[in-house]
N, C-alpha and C. Protein backbone atom coordinates (compact mmCIF):
# COMPACT_ATOMS: atom_id res chain seq x y z
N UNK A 1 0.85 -1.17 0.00
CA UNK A 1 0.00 0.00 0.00
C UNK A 1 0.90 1.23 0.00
N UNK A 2 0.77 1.95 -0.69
CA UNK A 2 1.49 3.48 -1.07
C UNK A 2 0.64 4.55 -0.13
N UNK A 3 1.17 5.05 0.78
CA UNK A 3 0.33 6.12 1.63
C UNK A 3 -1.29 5.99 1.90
N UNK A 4 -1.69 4.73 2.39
CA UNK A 4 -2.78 4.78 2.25
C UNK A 4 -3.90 5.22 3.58
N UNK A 5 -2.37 5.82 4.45
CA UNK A 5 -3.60 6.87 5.08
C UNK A 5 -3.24 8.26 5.09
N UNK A 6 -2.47 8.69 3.72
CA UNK A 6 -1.72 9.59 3.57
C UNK A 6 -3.04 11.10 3.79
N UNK A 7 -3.64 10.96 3.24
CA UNK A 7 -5.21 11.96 3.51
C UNK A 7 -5.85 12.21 4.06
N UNK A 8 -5.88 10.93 5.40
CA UNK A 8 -6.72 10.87 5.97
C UNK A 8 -6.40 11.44 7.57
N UNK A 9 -7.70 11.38 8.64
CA UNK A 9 -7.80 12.42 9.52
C UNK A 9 -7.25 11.04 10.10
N UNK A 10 -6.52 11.37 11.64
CA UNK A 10 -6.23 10.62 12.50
C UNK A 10 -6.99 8.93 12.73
N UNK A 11 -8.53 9.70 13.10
CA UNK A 11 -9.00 7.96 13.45
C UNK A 11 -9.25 7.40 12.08
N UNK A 12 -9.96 8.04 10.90
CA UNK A 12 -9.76 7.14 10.27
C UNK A 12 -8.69 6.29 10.00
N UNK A 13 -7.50 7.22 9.80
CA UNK A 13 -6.10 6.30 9.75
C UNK A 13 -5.85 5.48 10.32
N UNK A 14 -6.04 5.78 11.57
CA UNK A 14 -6.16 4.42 12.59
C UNK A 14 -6.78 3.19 11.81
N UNK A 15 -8.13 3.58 11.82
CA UNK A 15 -9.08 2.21 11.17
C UNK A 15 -8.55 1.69 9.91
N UNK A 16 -7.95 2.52 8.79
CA UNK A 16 -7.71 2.14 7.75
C UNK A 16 -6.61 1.10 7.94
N UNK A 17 -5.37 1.70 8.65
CA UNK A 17 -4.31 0.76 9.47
C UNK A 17 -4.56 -0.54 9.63
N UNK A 18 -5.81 -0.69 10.88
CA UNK A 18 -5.76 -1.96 11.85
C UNK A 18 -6.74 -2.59 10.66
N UNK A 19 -7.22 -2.31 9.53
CA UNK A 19 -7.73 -3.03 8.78
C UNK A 19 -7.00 -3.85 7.53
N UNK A 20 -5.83 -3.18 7.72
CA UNK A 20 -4.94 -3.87 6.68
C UNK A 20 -3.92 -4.72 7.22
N UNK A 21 -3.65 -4.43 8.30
CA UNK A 21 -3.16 -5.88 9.30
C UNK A 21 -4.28 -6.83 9.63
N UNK A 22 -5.15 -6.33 10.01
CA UNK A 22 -6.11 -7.56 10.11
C UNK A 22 -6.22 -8.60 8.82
N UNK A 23 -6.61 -7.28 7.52
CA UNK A 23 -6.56 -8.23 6.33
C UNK A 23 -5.20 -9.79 6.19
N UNK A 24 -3.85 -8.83 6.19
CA UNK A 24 -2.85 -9.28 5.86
C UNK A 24 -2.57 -10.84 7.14
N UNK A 25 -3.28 -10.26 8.78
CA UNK A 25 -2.90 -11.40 9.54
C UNK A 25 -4.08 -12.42 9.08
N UNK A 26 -5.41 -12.35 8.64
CA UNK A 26 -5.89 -13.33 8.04
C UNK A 26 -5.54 -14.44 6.91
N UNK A 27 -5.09 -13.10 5.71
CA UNK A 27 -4.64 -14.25 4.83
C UNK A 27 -3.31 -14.56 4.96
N UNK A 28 -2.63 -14.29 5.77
CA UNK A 28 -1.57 -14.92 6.36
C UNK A 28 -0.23 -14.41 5.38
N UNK A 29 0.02 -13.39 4.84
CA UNK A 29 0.37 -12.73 4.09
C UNK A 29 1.39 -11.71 4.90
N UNK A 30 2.68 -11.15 4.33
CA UNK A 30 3.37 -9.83 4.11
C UNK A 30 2.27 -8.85 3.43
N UNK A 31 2.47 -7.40 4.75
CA UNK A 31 1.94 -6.68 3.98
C UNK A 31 2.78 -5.27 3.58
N UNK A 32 3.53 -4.78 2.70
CA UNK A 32 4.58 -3.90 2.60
C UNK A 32 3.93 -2.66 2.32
N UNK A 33 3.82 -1.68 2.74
CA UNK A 33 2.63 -0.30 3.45
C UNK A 33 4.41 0.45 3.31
N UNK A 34 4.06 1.66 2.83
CA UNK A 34 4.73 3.07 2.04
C UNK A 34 4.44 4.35 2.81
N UNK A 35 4.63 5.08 4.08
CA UNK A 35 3.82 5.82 4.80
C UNK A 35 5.16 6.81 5.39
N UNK A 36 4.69 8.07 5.68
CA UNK A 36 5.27 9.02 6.48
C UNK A 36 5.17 9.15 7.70
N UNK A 37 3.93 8.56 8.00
CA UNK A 37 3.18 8.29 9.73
C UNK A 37 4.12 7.24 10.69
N UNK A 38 4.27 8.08 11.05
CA UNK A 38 5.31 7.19 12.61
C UNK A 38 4.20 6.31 13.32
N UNK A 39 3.11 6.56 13.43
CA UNK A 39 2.23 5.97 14.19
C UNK A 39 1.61 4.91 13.70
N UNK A 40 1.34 5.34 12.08
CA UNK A 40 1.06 3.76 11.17
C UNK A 40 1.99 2.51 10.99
N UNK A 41 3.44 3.51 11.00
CA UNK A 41 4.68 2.33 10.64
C UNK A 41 5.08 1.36 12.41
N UNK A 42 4.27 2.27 13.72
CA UNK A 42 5.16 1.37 14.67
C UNK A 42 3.90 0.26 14.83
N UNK A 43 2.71 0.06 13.67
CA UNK A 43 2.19 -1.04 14.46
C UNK A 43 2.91 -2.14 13.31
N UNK A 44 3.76 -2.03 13.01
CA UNK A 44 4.35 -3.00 11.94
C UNK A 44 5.23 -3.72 12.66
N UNK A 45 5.26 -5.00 12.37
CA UNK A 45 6.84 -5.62 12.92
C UNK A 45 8.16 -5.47 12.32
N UNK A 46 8.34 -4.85 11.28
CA UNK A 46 9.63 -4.23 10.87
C UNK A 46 9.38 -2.71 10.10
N UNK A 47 10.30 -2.07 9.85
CA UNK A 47 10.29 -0.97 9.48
C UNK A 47 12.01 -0.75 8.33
N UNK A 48 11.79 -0.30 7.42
CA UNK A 48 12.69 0.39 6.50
C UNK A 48 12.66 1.74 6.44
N UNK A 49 13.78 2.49 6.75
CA UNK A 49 13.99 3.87 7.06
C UNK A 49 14.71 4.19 5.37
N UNK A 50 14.37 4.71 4.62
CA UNK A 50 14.57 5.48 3.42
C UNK A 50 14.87 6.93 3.66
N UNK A 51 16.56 7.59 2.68
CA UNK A 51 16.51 8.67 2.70
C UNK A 51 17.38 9.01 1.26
N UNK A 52 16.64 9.80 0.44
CA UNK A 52 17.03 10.12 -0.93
C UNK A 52 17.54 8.81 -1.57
N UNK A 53 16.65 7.55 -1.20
CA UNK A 53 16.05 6.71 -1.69
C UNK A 53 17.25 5.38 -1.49
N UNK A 54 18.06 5.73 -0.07
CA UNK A 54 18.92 4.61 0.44
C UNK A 54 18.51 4.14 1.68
N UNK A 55 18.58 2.85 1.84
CA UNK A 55 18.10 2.32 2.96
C UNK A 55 19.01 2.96 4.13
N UNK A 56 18.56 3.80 5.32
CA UNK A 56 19.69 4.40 7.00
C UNK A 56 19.34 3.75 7.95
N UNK A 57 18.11 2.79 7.98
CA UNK A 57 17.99 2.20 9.00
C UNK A 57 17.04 1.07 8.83
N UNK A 58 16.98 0.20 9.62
CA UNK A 58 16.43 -1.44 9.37
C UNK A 58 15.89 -0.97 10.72
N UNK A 59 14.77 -1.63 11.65
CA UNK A 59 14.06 -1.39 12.61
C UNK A 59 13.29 -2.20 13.04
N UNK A 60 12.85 -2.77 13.99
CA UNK A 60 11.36 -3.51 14.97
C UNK A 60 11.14 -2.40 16.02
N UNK A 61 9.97 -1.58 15.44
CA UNK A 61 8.63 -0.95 16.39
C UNK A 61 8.34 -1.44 17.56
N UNK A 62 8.77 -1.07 18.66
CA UNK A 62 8.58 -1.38 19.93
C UNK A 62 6.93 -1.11 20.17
């Protein structure tokens, strides 16, 4: 998903979020999500830190 709560107001983002992990923990699937939101990326179990399009940091969201 490419920014897909890039527009949106807080709770929706939220919901849009916990709906695409839910999706992804159902079908049992990777789900690789594209976001600026610190708050969308720490419910992820890993994280890729991009800057002028090089990987600076590898990460697990506490």
């Amino acid at each position: 998903a490419d920014e897909p709560t890039g527009n949106l107001d807080p709770a929706t983002a939220q919901t849009v979020g916990d709906l695409l992990l839910k999706l992804a923990g159902q079908l049992q699937t990777a789900l690789l999500c594209v976001t600026h939101s610190d708050n969308l990326a720490s419910a992820f179990t890993r994280t890729i830190i991009l800057k002028a399009g090089r990987i600076i940091d590898l990460a697990r969201p506490k």
